[in-house]
PDB file of N, CA and C in Angstrom:
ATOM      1  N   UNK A   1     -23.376  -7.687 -21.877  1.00  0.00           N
ATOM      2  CA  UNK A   1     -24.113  -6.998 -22.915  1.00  0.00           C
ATOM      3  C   UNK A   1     -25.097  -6.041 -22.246  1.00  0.00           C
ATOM      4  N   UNK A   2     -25.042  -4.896 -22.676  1.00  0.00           N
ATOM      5  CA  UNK A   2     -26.047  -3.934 -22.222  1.00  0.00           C
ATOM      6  C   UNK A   2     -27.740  -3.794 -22.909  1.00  0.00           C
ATOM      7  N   UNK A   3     -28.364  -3.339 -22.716  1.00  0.00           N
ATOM      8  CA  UNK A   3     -29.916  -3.179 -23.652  1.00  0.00           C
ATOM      9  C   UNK A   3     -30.332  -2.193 -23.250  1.00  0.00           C
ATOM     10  N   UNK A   4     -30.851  -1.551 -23.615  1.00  0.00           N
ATOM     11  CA  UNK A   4     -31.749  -0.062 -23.520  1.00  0.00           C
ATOM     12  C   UNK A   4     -32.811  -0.564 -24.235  1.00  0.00           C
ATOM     13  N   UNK A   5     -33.721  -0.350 -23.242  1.00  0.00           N
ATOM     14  CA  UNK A   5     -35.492  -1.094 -24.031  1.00  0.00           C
ATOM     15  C   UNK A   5     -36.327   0.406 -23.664  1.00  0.00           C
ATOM     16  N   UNK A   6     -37.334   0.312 -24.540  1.00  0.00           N
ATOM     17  CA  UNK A   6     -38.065   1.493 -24.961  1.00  0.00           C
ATOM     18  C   UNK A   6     -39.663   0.671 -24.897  1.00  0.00           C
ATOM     19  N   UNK A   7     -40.600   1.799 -24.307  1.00  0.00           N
ATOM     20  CA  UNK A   7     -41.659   1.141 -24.835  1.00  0.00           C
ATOM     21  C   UNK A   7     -42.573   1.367 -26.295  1.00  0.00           C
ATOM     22  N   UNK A   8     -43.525   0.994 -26.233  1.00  0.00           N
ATOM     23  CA  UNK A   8     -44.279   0.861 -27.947  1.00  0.00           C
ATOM     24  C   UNK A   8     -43.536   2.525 -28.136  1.00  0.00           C
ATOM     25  N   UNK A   9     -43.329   2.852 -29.188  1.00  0.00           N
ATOM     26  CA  UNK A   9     -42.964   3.680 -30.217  1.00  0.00           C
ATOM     27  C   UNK A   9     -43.350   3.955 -31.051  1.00  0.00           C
ATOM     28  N   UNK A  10     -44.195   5.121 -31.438  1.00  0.00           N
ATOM     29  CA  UNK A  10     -44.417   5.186 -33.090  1.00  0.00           C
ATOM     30  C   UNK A  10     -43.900   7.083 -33.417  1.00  0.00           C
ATOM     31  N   UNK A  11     -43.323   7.003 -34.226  1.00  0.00           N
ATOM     32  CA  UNK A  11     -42.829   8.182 -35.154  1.00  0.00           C
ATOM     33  C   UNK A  11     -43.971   8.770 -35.926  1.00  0.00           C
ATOM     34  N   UNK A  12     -44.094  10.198 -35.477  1.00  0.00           N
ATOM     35  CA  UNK A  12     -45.429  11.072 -36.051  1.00  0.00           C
ATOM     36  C   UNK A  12     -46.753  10.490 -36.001  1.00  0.00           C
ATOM     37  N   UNK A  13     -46.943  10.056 -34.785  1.00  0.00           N
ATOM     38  CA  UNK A  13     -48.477   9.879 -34.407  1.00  0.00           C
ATOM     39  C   UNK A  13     -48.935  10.592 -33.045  1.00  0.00           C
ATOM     40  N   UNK A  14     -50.243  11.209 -33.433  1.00  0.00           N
ATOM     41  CA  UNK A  14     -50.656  11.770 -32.471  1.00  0.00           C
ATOM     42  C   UNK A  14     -49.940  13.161 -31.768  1.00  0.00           C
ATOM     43  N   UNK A  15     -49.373  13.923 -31.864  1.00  0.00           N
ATOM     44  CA  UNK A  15     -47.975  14.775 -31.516  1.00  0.00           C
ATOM     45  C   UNK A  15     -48.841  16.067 -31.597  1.00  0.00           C
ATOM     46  N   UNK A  16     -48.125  16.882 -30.625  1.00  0.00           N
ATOM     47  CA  UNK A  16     -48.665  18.266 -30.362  1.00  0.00           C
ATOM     48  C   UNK A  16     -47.921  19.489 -31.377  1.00  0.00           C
ATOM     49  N   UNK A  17     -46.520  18.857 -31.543  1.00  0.00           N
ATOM     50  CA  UNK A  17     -45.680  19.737 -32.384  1.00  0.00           C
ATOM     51  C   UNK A  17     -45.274  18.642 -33.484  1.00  0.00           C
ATOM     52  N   UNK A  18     -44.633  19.202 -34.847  1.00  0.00           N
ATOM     53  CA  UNK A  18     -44.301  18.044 -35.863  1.00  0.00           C
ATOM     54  C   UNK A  18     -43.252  17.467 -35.515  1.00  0.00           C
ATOM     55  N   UNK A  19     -42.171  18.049 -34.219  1.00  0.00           N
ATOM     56  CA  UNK A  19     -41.027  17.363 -34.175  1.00  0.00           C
ATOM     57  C   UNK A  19     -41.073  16.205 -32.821  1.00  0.00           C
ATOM     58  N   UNK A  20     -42.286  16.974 -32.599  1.00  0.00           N
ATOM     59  CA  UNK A  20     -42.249  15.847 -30.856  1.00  0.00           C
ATOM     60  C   UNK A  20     -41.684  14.374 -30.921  1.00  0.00           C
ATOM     61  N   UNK A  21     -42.112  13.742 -31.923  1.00  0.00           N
ATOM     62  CA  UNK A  21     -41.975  12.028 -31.534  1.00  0.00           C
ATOM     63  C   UNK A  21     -40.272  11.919 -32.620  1.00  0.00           C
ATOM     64  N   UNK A  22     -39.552  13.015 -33.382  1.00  0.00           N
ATOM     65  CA  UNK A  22     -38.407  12.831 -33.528  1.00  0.00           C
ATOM     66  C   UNK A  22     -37.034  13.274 -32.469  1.00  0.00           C
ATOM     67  N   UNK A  23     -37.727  14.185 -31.792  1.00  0.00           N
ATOM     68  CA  UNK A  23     -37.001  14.738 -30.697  1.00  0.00           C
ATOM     69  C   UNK A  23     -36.795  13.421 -29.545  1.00  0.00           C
ATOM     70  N   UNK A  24     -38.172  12.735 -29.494  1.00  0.00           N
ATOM     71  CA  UNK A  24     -38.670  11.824 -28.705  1.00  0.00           C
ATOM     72  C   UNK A  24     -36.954  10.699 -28.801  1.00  0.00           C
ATOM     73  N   UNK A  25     -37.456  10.150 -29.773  1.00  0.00           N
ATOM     74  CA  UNK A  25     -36.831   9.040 -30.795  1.00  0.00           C
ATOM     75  C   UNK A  25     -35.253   9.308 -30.753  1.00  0.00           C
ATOM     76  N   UNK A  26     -34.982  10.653 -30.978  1.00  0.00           N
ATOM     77  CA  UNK A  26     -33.124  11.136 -30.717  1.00  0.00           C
ATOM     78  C   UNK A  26     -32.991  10.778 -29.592  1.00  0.00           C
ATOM     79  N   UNK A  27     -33.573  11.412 -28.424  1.00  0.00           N
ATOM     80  CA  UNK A  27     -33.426  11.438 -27.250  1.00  0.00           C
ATOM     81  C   UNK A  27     -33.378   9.880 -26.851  1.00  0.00           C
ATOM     82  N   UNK A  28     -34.143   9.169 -27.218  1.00  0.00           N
ATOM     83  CA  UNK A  28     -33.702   7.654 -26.544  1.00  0.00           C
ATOM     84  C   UNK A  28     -32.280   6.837 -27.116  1.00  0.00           C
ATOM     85  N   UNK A  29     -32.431   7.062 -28.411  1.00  0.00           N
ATOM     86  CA  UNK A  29     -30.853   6.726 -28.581  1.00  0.00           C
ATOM     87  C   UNK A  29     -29.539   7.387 -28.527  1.00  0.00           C
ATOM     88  N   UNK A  30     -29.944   8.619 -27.798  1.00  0.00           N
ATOM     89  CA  UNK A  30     -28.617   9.377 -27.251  1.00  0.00           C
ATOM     90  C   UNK A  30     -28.915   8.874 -25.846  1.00  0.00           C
ATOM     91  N   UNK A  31     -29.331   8.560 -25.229  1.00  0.00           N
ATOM     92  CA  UNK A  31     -29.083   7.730 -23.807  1.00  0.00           C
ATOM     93  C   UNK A  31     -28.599   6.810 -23.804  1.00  0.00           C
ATOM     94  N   UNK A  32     -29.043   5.824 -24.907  1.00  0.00           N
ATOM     95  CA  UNK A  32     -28.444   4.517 -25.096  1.00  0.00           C
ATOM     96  C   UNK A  32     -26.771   4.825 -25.920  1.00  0.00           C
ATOM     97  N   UNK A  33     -26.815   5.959 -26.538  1.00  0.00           N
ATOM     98  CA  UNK A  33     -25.213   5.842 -26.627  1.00  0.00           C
ATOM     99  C   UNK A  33     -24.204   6.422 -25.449  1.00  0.00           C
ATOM    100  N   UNK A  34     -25.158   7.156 -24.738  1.00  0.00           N
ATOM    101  CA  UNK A  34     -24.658   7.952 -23.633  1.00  0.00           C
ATOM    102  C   UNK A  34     -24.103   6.468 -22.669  1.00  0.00           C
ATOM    103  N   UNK A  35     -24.944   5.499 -22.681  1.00  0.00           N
ATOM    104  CA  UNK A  35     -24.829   4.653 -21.385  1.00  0.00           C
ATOM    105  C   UNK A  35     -23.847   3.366 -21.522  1.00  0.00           C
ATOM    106  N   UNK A  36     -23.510   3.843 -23.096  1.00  0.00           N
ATOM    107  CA  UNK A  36     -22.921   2.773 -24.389  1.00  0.00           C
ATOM    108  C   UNK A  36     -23.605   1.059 -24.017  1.00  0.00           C
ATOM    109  N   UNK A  37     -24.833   1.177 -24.378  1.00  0.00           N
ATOM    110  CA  UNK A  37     -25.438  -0.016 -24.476  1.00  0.00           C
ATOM    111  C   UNK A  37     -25.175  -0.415 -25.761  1.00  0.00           C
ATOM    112  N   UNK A  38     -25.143  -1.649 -26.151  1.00  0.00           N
ATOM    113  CA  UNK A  38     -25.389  -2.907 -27.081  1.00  0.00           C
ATOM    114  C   UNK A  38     -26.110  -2.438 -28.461  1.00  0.00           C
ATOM    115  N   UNK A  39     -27.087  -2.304 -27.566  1.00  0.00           N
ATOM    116  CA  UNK A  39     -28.086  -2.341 -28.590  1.00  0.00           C
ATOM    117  C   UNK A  39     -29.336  -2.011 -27.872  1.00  0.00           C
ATOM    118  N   UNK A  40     -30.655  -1.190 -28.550  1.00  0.00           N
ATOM    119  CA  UNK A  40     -31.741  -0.412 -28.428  1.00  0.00           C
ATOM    120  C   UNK A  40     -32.768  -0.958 -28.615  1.00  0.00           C
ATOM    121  N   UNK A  41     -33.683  -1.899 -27.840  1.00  0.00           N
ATOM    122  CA  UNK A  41     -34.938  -2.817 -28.185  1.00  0.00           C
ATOM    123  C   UNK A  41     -36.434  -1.480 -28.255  1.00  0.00           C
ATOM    124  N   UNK A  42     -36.709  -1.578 -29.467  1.00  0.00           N
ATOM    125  CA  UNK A  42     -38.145  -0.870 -29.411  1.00  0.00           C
ATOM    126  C   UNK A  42     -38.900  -1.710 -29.271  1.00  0.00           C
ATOM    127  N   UNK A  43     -39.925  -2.067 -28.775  1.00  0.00           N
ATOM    128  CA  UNK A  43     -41.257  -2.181 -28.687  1.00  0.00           C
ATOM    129  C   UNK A  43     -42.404  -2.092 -29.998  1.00  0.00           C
ATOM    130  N   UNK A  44     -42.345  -2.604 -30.459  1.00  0.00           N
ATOM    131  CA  UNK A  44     -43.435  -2.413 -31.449  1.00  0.00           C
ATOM    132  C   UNK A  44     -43.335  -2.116 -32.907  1.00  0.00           C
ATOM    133  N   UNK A  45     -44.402  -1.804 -33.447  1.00  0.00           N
ATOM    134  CA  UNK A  45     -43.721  -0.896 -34.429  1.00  0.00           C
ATOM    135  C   UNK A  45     -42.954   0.491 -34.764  1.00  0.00           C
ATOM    136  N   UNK A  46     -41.866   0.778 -35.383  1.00  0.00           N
ATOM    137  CA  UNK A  46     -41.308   2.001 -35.779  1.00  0.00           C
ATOM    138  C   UNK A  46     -42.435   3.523 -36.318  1.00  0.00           C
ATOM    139  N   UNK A  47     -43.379   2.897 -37.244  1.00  0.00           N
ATOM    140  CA  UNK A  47     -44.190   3.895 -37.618  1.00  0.00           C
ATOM    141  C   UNK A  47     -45.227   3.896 -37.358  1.00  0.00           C
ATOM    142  N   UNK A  48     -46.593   4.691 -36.839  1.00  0.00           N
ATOM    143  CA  UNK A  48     -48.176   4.457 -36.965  1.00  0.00           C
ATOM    144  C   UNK A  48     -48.521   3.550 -38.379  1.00  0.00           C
ATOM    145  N   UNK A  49     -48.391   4.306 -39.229  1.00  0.00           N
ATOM    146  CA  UNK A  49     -48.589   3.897 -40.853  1.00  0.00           C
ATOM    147  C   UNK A  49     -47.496   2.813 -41.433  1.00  0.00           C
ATOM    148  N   UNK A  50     -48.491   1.970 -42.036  1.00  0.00           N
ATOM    149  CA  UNK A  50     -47.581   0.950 -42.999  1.00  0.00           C
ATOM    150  C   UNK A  50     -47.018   1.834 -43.943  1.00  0.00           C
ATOM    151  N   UNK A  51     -47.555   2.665 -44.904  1.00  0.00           N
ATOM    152  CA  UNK A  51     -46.056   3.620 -45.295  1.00  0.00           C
ATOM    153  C   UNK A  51     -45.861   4.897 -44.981  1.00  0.00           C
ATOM    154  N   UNK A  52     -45.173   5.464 -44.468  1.00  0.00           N
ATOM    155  CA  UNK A  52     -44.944   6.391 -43.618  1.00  0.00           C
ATOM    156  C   UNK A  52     -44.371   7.294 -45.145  1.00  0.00           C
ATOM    157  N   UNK A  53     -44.681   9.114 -44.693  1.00  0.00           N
ATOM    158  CA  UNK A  53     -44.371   9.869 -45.999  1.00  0.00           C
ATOM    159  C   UNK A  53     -42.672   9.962 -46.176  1.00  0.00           C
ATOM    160  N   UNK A  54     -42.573  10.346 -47.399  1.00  0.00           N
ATOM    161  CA  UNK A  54     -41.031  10.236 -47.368  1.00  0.00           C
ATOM    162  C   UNK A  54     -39.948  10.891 -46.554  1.00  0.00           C
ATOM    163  N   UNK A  55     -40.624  12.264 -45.929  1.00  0.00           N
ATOM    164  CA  UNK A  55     -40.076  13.298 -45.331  1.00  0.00           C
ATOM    165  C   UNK A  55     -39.791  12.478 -43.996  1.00  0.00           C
ATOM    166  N   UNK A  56     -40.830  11.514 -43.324  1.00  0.00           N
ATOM    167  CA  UNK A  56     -40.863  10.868 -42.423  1.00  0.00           C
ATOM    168  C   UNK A  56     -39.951   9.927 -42.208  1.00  0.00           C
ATOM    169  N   UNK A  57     -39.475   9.056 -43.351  1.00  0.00           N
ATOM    170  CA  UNK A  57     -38.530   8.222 -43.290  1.00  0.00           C
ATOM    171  C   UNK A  57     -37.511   8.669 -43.621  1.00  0.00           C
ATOM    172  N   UNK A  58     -37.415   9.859 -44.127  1.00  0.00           N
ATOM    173  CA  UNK A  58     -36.083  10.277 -44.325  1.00  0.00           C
ATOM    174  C   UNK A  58     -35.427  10.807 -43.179  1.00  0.00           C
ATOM    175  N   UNK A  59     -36.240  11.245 -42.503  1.00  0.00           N
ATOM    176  CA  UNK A  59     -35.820  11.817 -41.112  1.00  0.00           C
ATOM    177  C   UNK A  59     -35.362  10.750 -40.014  1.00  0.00           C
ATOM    178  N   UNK A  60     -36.398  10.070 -40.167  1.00  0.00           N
ATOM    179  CA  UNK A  60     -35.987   8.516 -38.851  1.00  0.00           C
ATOM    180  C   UNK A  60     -34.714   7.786 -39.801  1.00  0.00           C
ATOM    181  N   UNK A  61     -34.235   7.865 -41.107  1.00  0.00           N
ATOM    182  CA  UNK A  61     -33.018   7.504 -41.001  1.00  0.00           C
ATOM    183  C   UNK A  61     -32.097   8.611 -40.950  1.00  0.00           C
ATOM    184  N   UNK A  62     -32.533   9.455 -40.905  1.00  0.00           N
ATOM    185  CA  UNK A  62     -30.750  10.514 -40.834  1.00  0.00           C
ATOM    186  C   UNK A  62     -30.506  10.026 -38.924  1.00  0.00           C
ATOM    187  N   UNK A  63     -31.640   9.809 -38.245  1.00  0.00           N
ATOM    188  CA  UNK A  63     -31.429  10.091 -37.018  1.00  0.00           C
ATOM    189  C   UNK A  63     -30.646   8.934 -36.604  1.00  0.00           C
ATOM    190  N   UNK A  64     -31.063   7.542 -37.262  1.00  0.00           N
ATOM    191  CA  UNK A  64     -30.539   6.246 -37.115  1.00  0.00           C
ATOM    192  C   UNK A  64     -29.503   6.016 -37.652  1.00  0.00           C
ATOM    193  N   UNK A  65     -28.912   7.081 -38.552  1.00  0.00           N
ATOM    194  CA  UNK A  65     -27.724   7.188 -39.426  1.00  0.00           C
ATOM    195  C   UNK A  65     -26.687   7.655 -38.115  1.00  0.00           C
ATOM    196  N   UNK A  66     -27.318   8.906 -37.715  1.00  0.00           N
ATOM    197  CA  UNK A  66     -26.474   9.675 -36.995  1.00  0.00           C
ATOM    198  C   UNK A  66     -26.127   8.794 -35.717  1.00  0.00           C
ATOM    199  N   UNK A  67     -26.866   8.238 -35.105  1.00  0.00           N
ATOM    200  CA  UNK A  67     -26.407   7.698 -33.405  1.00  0.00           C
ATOM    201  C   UNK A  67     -26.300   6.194 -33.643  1.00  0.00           C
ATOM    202  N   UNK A  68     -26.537   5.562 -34.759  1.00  0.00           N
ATOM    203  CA  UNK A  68     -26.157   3.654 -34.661  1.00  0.00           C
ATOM    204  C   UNK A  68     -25.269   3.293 -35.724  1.00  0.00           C
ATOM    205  N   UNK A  69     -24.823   4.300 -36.666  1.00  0.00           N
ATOM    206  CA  UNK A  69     -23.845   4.004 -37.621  1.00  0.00           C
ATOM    207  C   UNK A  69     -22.124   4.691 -37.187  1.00  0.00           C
ATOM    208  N   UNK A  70     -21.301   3.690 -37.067  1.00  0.00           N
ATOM    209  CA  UNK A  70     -19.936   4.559 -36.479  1.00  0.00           C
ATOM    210  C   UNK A  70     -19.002   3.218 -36.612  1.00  0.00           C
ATOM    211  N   UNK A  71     -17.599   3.387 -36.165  1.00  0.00           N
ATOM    212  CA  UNK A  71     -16.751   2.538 -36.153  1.00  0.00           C
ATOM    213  C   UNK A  71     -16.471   1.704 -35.324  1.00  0.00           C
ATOM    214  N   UNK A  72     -17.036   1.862 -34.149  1.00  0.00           N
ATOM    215  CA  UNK A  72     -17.166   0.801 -32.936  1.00  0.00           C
ATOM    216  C   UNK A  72     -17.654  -0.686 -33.370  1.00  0.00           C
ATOM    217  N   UNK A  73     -16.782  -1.781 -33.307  1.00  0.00           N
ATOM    218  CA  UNK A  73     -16.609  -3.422 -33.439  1.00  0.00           C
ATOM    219  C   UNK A  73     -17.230  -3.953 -32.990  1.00  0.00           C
ATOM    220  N   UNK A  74     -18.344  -4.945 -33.175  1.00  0.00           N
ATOM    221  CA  UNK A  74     -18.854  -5.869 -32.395  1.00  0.00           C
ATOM    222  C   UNK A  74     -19.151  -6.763 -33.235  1.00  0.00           C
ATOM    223  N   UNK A  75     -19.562  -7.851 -32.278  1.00  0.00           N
ATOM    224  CA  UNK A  75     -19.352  -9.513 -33.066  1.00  0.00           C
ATOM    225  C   UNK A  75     -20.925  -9.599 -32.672  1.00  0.00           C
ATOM    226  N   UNK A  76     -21.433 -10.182 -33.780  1.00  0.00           N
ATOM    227  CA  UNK A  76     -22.747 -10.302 -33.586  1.00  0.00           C
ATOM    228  C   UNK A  76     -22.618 -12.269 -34.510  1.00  0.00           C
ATOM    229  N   UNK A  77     -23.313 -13.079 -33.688  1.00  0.00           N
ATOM    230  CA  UNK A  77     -23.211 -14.482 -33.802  1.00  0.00           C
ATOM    231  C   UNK A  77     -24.183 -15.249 -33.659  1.00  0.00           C
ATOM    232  N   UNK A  78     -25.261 -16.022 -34.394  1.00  0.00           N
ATOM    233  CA  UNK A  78     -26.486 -16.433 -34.429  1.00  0.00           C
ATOM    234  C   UNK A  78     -26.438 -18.068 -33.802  1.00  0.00           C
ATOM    235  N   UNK A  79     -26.816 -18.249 -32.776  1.00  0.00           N
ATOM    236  CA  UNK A  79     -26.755 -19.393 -31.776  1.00  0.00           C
ATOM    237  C   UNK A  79     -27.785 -20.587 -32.108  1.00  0.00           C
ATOM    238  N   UNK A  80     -28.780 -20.571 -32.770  1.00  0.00           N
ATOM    239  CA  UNK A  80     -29.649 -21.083 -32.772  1.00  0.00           C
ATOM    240  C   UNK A  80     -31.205 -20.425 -33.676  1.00  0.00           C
ATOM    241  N   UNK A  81     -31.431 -21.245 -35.001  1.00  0.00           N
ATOM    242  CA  UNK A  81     -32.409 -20.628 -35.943  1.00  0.00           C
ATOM    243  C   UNK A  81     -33.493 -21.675 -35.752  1.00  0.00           C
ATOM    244  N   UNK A  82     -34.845 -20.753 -35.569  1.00  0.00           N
ATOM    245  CA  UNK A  82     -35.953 -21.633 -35.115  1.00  0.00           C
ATOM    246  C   UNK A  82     -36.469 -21.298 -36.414  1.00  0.00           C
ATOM    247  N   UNK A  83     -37.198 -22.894 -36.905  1.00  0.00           N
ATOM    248  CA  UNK A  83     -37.444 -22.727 -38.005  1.00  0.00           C
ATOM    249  C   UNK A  83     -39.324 -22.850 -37.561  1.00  0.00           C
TER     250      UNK A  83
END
């Protein structure tokens, strides 16, 4: 199994341009599809804000649409639930 880990992350915080932290955000999961890892561990939370504006989430899903949604198979299998 492969992993591509990222550190803390947040989408539209702090940014010099409005696209910086989506450019940011493409760019790590086109490496991780580039390197065809597993799966993409972020760090933290996804957004600065508990609700992020709509333009904002609409964007972080087209991007998550575009590079983690496709036809490639995998078995995903839960080993053990800590209650």
């Amino acid at each position: 199994m492969k992993v591509k880990g990222s550190i803390i992350y947040k989408i539209y915080y702090l940014e010099l341009s409005e696209n910086d932290s989506f450019i940011t955000f493409e760019e790590i999961l086109e490496i991780g599809k580039a390197e065809n890892v597993d799966f993409v561990l972020l760090g933290g939370d996804l957004f600065h804000e508990n609700k992020p504006k709509p333009a904002t989430l609409h964007r972080a899903m087209e991007i998550l649409r575009k590079h983690c949604l496709g036809s490639k198979y995998f078995i995903f299998k839960v080993t053990d639930i800590c209650t």
